[in-house]
C-alpha atoms as a PDB file:
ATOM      1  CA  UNK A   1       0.000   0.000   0.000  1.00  0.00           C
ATOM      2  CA  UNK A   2       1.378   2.973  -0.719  1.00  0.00           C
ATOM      3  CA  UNK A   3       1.476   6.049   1.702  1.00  0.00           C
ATOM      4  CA  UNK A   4       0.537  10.021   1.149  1.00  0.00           C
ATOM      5  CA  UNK A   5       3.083  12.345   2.869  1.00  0.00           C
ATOM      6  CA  UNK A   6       0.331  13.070   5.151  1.00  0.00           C
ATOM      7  CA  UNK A   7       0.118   9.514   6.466  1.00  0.00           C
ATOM      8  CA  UNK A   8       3.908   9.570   6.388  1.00  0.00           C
ATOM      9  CA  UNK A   9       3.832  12.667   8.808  1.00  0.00           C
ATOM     10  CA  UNK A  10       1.084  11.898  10.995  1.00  0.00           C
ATOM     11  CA  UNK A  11       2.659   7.836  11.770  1.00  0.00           C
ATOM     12  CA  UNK A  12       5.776  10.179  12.348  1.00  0.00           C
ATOM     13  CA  UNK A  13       4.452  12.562  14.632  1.00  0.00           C
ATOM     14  CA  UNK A  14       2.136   9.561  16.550  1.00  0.00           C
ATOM     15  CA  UNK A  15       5.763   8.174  17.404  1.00  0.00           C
ATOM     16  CA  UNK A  16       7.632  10.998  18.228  1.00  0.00           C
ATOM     17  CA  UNK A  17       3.871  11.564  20.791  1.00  0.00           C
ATOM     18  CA  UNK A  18       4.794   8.030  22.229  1.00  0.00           C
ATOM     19  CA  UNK A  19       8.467   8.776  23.211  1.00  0.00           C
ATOM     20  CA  UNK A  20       8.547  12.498  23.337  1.00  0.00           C
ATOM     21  CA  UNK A  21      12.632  12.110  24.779  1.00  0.00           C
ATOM     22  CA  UNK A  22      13.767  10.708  21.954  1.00  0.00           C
ATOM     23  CA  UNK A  23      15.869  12.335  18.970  1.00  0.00           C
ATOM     24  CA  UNK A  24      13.407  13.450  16.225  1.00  0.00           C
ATOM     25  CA  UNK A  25      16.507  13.157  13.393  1.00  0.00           C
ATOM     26  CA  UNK A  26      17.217   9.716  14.595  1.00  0.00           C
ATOM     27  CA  UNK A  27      13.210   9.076  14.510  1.00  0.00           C
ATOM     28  CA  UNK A  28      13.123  10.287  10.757  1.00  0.00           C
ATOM     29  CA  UNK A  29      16.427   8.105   9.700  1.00  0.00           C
ATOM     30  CA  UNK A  30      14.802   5.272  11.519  1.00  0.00           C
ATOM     31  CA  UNK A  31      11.266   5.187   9.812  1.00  0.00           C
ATOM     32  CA  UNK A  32      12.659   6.913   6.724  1.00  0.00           C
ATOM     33  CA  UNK A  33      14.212   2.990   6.203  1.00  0.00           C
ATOM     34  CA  UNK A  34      11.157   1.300   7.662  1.00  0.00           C
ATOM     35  CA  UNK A  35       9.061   2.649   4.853  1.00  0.00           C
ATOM     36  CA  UNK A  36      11.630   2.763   2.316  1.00  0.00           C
ATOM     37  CA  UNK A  37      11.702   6.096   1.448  1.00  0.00           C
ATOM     38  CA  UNK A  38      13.824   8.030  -0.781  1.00  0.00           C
ATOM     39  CA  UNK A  39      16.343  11.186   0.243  1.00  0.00           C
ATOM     40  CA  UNK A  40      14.921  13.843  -1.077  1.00  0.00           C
ATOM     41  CA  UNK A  41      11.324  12.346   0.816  1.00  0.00           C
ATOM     42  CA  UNK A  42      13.766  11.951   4.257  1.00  0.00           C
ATOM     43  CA  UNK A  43      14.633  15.706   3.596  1.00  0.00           C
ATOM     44  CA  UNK A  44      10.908  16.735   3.196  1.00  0.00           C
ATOM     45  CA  UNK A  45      10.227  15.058   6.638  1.00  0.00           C
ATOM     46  CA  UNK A  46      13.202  16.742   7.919  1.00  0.00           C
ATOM     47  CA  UNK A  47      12.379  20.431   6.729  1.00  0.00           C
ATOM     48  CA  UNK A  48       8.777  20.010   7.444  1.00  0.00           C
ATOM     49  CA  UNK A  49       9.906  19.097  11.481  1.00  0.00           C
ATOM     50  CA  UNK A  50      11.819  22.174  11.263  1.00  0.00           C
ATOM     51  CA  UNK A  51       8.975  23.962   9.913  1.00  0.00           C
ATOM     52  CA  UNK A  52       6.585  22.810  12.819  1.00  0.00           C
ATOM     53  CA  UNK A  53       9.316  23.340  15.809  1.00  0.00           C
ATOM     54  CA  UNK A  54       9.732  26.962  14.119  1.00  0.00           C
ATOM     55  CA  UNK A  55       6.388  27.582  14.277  1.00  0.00           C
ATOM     56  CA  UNK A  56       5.579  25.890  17.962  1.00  0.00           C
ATOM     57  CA  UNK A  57       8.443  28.529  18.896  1.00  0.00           C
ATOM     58  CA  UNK A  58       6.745  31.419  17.571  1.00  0.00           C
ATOM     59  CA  UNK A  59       3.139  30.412  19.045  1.00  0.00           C
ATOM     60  CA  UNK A  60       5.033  30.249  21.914  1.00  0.00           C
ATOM     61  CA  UNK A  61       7.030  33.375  21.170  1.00  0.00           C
ATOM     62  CA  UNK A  62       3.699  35.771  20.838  1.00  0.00           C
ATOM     63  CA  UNK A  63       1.928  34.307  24.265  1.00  0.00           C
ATOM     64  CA  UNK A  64       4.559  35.165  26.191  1.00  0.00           C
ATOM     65  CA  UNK A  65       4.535  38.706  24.684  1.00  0.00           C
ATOM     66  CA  UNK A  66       0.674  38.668  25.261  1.00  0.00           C
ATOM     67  CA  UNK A  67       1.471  37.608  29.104  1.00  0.00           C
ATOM     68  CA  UNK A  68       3.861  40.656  28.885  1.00  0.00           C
ATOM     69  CA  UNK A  69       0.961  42.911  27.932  1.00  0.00           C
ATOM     70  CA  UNK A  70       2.017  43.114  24.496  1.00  0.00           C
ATOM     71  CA  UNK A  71      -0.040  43.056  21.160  1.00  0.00           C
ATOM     72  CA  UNK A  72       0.439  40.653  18.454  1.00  0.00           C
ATOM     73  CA  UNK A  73       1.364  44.275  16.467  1.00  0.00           C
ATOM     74  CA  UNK A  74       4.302  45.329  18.596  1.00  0.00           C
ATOM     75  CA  UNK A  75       5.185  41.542  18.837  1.00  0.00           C
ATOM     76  CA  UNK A  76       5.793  41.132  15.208  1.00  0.00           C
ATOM     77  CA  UNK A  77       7.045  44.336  14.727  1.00  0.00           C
ATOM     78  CA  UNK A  78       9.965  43.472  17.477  1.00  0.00           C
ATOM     79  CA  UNK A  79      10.310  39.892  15.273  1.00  0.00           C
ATOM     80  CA  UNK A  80      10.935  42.098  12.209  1.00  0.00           C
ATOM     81  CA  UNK A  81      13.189  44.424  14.088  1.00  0.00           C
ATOM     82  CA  UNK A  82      15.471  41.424  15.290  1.00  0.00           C
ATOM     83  CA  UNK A  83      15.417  39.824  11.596  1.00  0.00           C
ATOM     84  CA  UNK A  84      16.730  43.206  10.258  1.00  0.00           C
ATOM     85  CA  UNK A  85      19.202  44.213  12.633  1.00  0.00           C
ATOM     86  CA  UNK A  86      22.605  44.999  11.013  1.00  0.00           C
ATOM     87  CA  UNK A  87      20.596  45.527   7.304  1.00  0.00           C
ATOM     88  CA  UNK A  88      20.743  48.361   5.582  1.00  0.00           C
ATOM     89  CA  UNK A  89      17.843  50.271   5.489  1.00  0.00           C
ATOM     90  CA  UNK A  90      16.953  49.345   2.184  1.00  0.00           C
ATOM     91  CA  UNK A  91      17.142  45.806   2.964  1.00  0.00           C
ATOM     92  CA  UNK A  92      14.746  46.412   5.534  1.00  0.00           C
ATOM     93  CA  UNK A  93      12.587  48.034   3.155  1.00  0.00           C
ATOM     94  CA  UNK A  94      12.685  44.855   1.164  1.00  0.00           C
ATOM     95  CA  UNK A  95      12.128  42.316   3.816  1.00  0.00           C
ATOM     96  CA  UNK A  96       9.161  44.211   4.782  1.00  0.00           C
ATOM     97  CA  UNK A  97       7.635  44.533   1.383  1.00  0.00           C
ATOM     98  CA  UNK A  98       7.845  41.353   1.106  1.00  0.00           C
ATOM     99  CA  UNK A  99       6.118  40.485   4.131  1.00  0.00           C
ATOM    100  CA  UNK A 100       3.202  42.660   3.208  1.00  0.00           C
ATOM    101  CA  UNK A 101       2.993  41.303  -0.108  1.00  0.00           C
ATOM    102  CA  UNK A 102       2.837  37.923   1.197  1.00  0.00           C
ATOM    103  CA  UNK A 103       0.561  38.864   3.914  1.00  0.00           C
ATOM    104  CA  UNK A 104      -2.006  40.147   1.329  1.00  0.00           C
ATOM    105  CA  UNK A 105      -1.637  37.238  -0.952  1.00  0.00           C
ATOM    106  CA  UNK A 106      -2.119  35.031   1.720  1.00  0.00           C
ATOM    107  CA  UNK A 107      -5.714  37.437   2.322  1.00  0.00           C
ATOM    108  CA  UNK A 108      -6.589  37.790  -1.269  1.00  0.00           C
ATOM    109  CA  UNK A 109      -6.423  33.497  -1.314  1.00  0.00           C
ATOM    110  CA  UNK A 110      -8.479  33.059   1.973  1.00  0.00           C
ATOM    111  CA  UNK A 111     -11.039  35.326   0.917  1.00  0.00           C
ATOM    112  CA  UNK A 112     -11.325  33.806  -2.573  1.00  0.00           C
ATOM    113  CA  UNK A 113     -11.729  30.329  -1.325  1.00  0.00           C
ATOM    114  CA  UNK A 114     -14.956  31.339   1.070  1.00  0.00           C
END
């Protein structure tokens, strides 16, 4: 039978839930033999982990500024502020044009699908 990423992920994620103390690379090598997959599919599990701790960071991250009495506004403006520091100003510029532009795409796309 042969598995969707998503099944791949989720049996992934349902063993790294069982035995939360273990190492999540050595988890991937390990069932990335177990199911046979290729490299490139071992690297997709492996950037999509990275992808999910960055984000469980973040969520965590913008709480803790909400505990502080923060808004999610000056929260993400101080994440900006950090990811620009020692850019030139029109770097900056850039980073956070693309951000907005982004941002709206991601809108224009929600909005379109209801």
């Amino acid at each position: 039978m042969e598995q969707t990423f998503d099944t791949i992920l989720t049996s992934l994620l349902e063993s790294y839930e069982n035995n939360p103390a273990q190492d999540i690379d050595a988890l991937i090598e390990e069932k990335s033999k177990e199911w046979g997959l290729t490299e490139e599919q071992a690297t997709l599990l492996k950037e999509t982990n990275g992808y999910i701790d960055g984000f469980t960071e973040n969520a965590a991250s913008l709480e803790e500024a909400k505990a502080d009495g923060k808004s999610r506004k000056r929260w993400m403006l101080e994440k900006i502020d950090s990811m620009t520091e020692g850019r030139s100003e029109e770097e900056k510029a850039q980073i956070v044009s693309a951000i907005s532009e982004t941002n709206e795409k991601i809108i224009e796309e929600t909005t379109a699908k209801e």
